[in-house]
PDB file of N, CA and C in Angstrom:
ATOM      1  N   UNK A   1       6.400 -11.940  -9.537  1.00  0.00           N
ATOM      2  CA  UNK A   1       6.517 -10.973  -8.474  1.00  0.00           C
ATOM      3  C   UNK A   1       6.968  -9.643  -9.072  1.00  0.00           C
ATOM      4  N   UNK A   2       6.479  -8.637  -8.493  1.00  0.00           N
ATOM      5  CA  UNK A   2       6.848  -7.403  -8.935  1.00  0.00           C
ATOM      6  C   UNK A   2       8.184  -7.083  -8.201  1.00  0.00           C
ATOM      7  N   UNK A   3       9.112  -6.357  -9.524  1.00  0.00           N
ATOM      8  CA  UNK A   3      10.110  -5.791  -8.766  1.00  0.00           C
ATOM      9  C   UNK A   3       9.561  -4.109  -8.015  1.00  0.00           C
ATOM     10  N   UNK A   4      10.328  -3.895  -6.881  1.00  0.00           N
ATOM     11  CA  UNK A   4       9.752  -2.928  -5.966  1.00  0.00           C
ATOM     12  C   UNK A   4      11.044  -1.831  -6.027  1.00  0.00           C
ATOM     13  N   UNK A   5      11.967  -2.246  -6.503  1.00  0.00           N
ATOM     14  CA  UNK A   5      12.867  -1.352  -6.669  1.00  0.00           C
ATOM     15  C   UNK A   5      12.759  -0.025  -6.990  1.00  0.00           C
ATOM     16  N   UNK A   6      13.131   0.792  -6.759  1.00  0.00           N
ATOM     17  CA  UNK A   6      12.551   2.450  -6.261  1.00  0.00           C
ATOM     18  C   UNK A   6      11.301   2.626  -6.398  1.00  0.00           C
ATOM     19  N   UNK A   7      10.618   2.136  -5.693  1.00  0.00           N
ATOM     20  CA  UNK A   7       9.598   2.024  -4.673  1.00  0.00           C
ATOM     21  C   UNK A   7       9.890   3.653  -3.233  1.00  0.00           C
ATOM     22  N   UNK A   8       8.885   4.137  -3.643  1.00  0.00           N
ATOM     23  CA  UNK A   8       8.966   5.303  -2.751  1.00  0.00           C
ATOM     24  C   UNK A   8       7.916   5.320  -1.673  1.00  0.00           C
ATOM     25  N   UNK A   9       7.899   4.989  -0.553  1.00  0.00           N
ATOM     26  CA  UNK A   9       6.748   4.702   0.122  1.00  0.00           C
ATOM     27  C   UNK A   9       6.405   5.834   0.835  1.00  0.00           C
ATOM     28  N   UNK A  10       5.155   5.724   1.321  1.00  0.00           N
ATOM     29  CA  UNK A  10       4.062   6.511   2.165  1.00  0.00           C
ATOM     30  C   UNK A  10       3.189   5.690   3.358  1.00  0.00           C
ATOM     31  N   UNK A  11       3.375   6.160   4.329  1.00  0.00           N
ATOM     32  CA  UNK A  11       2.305   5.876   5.037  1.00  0.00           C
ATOM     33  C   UNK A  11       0.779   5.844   5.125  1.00  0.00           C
ATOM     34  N   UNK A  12      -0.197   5.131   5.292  1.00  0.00           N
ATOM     35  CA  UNK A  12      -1.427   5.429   4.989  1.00  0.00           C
ATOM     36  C   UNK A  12      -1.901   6.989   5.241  1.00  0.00           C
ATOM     37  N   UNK A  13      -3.032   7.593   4.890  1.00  0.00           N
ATOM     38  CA  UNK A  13      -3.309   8.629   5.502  1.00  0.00           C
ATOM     39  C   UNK A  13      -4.409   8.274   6.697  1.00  0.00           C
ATOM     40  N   UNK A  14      -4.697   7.122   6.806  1.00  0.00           N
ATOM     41  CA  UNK A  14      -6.135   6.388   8.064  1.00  0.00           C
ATOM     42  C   UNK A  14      -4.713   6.045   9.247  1.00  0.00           C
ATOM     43  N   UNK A  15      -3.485   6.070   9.063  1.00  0.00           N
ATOM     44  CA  UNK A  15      -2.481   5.678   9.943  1.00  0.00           C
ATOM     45  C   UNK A  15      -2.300   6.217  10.800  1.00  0.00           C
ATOM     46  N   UNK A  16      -2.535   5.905  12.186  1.00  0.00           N
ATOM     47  CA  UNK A  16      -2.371   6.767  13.276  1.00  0.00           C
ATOM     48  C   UNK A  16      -0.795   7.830  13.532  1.00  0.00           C
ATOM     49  N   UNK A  17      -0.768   8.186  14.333  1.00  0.00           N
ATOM     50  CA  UNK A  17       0.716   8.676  14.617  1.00  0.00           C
ATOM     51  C   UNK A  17       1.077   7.807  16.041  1.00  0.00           C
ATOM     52  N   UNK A  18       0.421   6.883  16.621  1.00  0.00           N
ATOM     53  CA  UNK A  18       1.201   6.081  17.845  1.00  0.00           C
ATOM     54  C   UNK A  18       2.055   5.302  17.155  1.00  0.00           C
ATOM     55  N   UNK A  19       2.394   5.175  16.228  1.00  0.00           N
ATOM     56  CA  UNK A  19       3.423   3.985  15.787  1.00  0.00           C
ATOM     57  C   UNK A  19       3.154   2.207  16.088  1.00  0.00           C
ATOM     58  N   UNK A  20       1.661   2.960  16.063  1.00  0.00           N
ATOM     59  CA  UNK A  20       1.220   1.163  15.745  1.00  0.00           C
ATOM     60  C   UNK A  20       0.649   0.695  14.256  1.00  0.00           C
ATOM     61  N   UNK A  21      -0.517   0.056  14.124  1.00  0.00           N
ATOM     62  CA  UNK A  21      -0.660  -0.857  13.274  1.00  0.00           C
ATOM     63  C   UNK A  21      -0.795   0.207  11.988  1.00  0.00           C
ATOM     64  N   UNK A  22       0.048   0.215  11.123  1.00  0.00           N
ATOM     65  CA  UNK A  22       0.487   1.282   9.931  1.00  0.00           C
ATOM     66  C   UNK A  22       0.845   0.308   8.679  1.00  0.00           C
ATOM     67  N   UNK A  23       0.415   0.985   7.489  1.00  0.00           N
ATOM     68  CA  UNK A  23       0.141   0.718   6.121  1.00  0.00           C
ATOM     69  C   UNK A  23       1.187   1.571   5.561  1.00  0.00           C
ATOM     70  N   UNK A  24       1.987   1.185   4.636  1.00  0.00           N
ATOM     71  CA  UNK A  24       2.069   1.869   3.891  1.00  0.00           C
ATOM     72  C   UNK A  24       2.582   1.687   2.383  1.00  0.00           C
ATOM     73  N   UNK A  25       2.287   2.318   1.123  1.00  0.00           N
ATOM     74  CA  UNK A  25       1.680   1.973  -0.297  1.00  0.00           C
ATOM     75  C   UNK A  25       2.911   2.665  -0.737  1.00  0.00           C
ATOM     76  N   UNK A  26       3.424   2.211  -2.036  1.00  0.00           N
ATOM     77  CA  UNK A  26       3.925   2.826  -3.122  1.00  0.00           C
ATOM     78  C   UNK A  26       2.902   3.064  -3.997  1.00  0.00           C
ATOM     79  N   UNK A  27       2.641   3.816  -4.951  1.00  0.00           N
ATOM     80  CA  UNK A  27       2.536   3.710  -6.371  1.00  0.00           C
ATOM     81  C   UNK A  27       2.786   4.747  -7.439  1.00  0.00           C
ATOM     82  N   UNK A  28       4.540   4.300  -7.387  1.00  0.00           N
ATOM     83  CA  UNK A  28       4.619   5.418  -8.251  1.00  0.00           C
ATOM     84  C   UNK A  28       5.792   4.200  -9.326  1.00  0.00           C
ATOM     85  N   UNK A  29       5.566   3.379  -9.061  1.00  0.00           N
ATOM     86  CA  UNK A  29       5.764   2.196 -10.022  1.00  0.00           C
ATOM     87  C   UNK A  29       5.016   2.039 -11.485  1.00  0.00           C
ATOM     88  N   UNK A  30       5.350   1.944 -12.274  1.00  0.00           N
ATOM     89  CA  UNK A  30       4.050   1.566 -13.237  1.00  0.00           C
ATOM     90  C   UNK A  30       3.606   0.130 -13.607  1.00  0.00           C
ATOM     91  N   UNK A  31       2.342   0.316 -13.895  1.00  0.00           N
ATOM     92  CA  UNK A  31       1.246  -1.048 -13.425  1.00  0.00           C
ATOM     93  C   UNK A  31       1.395  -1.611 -12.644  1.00  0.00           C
ATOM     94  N   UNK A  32       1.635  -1.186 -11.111  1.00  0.00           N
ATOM     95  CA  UNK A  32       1.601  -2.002  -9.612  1.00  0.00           C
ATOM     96  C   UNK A  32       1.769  -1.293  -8.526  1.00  0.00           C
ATOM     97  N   UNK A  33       0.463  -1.247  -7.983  1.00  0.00           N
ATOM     98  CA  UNK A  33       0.764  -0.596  -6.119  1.00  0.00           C
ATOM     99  C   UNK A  33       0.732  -1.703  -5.384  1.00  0.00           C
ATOM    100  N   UNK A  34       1.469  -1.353  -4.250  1.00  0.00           N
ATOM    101  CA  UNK A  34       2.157  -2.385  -3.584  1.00  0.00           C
ATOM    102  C   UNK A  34       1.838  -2.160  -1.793  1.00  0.00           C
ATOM    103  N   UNK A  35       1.715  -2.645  -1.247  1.00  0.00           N
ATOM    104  CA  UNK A  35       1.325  -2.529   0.397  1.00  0.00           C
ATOM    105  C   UNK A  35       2.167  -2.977   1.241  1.00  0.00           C
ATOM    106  N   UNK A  36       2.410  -2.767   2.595  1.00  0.00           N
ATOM    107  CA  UNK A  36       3.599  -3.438   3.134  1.00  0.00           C
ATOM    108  C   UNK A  36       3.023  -2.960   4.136  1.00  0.00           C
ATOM    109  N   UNK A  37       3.348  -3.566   5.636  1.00  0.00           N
ATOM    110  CA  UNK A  37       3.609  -3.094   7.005  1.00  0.00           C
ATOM    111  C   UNK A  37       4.509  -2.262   6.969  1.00  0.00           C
ATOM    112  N   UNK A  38       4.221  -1.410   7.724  1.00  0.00           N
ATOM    113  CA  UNK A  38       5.700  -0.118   8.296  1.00  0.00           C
ATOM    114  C   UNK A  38       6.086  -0.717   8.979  1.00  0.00           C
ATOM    115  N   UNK A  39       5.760  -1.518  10.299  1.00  0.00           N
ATOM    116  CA  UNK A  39       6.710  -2.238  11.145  1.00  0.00           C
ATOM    117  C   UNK A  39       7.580  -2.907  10.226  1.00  0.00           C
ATOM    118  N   UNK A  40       7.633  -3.678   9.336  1.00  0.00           N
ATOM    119  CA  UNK A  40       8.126  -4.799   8.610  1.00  0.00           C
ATOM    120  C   UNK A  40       8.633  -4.633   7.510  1.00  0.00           C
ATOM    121  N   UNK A  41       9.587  -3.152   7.096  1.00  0.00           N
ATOM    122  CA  UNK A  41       9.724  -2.490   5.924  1.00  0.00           C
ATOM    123  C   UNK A  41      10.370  -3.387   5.071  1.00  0.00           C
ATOM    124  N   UNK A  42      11.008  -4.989   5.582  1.00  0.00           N
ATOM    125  CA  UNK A  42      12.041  -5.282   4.358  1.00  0.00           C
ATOM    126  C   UNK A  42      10.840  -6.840   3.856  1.00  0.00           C
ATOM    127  N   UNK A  43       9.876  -7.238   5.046  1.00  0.00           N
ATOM    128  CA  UNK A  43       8.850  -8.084   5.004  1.00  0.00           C
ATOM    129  C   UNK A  43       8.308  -8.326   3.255  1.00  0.00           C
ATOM    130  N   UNK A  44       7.122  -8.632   3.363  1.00  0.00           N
ATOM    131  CA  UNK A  44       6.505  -8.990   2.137  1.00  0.00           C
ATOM    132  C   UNK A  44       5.781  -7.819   1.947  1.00  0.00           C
ATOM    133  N   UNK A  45       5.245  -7.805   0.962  1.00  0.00           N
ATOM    134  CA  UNK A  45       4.589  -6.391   0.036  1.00  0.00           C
ATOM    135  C   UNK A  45       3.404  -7.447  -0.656  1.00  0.00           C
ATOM    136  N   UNK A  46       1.864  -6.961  -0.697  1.00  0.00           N
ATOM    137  CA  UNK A  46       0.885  -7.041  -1.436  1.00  0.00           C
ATOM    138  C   UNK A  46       1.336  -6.299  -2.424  1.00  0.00           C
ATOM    139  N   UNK A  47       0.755  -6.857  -3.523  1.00  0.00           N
ATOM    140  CA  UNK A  47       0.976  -5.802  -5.303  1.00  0.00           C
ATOM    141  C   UNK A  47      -0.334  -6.062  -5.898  1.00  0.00           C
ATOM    142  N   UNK A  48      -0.869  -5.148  -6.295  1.00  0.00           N
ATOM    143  CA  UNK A  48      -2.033  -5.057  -6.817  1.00  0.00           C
ATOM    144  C   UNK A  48      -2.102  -4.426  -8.327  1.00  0.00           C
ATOM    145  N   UNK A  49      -2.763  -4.373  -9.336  1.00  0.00           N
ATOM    146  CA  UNK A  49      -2.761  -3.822 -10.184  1.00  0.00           C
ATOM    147  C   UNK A  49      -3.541  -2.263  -9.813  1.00  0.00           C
ATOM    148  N   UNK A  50      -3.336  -1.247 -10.574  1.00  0.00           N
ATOM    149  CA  UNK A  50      -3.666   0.175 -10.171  1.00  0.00           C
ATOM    150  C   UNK A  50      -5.495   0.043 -10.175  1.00  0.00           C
ATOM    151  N   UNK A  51      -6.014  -0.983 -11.153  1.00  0.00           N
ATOM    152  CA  UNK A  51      -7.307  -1.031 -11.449  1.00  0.00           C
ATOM    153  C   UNK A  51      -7.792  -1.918 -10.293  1.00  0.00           C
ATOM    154  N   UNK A  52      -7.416  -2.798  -9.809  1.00  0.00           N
ATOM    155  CA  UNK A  52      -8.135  -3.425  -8.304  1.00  0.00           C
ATOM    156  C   UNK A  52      -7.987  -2.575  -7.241  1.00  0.00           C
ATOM    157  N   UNK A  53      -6.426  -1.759  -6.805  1.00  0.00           N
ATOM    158  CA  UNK A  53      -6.175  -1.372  -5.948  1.00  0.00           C
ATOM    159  C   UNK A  53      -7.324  -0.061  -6.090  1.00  0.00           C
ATOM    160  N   UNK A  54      -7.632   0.679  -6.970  1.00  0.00           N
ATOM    161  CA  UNK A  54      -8.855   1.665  -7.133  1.00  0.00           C
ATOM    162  C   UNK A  54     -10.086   1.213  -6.823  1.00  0.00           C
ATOM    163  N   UNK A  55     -10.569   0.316  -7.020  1.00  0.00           N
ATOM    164  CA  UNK A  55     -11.894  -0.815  -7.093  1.00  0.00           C
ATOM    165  C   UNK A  55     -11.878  -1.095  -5.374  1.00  0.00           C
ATOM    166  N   UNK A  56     -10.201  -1.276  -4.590  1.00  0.00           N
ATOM    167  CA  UNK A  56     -10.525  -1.851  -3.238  1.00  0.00           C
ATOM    168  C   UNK A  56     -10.910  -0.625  -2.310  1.00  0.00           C
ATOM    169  N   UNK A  57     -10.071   0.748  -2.534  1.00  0.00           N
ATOM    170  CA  UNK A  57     -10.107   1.643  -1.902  1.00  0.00           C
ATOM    171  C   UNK A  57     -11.645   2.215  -2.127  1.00  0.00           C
ATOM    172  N   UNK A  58     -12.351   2.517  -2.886  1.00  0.00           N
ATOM    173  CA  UNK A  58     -13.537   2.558  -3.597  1.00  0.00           C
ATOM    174  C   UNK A  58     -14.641   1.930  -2.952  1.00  0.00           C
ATOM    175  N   UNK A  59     -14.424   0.635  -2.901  1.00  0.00           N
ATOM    176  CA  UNK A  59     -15.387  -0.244  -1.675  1.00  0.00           C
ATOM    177  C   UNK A  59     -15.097   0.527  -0.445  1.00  0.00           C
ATOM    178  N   UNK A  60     -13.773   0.610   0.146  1.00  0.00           N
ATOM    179  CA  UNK A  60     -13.789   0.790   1.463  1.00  0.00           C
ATOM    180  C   UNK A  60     -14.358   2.215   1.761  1.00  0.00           C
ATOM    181  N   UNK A  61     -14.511   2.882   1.053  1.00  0.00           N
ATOM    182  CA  UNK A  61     -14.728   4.356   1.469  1.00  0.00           C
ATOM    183  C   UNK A  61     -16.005   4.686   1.346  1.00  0.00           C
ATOM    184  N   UNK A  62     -16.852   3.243   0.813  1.00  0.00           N
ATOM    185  CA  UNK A  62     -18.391   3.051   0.322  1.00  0.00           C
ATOM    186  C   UNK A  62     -18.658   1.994   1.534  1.00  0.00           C
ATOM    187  N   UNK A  63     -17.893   1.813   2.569  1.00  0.00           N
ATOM    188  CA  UNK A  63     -18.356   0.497   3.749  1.00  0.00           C
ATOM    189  C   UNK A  63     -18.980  -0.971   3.189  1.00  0.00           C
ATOM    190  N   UNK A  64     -17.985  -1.090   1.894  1.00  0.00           N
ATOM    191  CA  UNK A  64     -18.535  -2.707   1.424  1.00  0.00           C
ATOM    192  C   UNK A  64     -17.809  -3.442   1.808  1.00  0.00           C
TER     193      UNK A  64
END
């Protein structure tokens, strides 16, 4: 497991402003971005390596 410790988070930028279903990423960690619910800030965290997490965002912005 990655430690997340100063972990500086952000909200998605696709994140609405109603304060509903919200993303939000660190990566200013090195070798690991990390995902979490905003509702659920102390919850679980996805960790990805910087090279998948590029590869996923990449698809999505290509509708694969």
């Amino acid at each position: 497991m990655a430690d997340l410790t100063g972990a500086r988070w952000r909200k998605s930028t696709r994140s609405g402003s109603n304060g509903g279903d919200c993303i939000e990423v660190t990566d200013n960690l090195p070798g690991v971005v990390a995902v979490r619910d905003s509702k659920d800030p102390h919850g679980p965290a996805l960790t990805f390596t910087p090279t998948a997490w590029t590869t996923f965002i990449e698809a999505t912005r290509n509708d694969h």
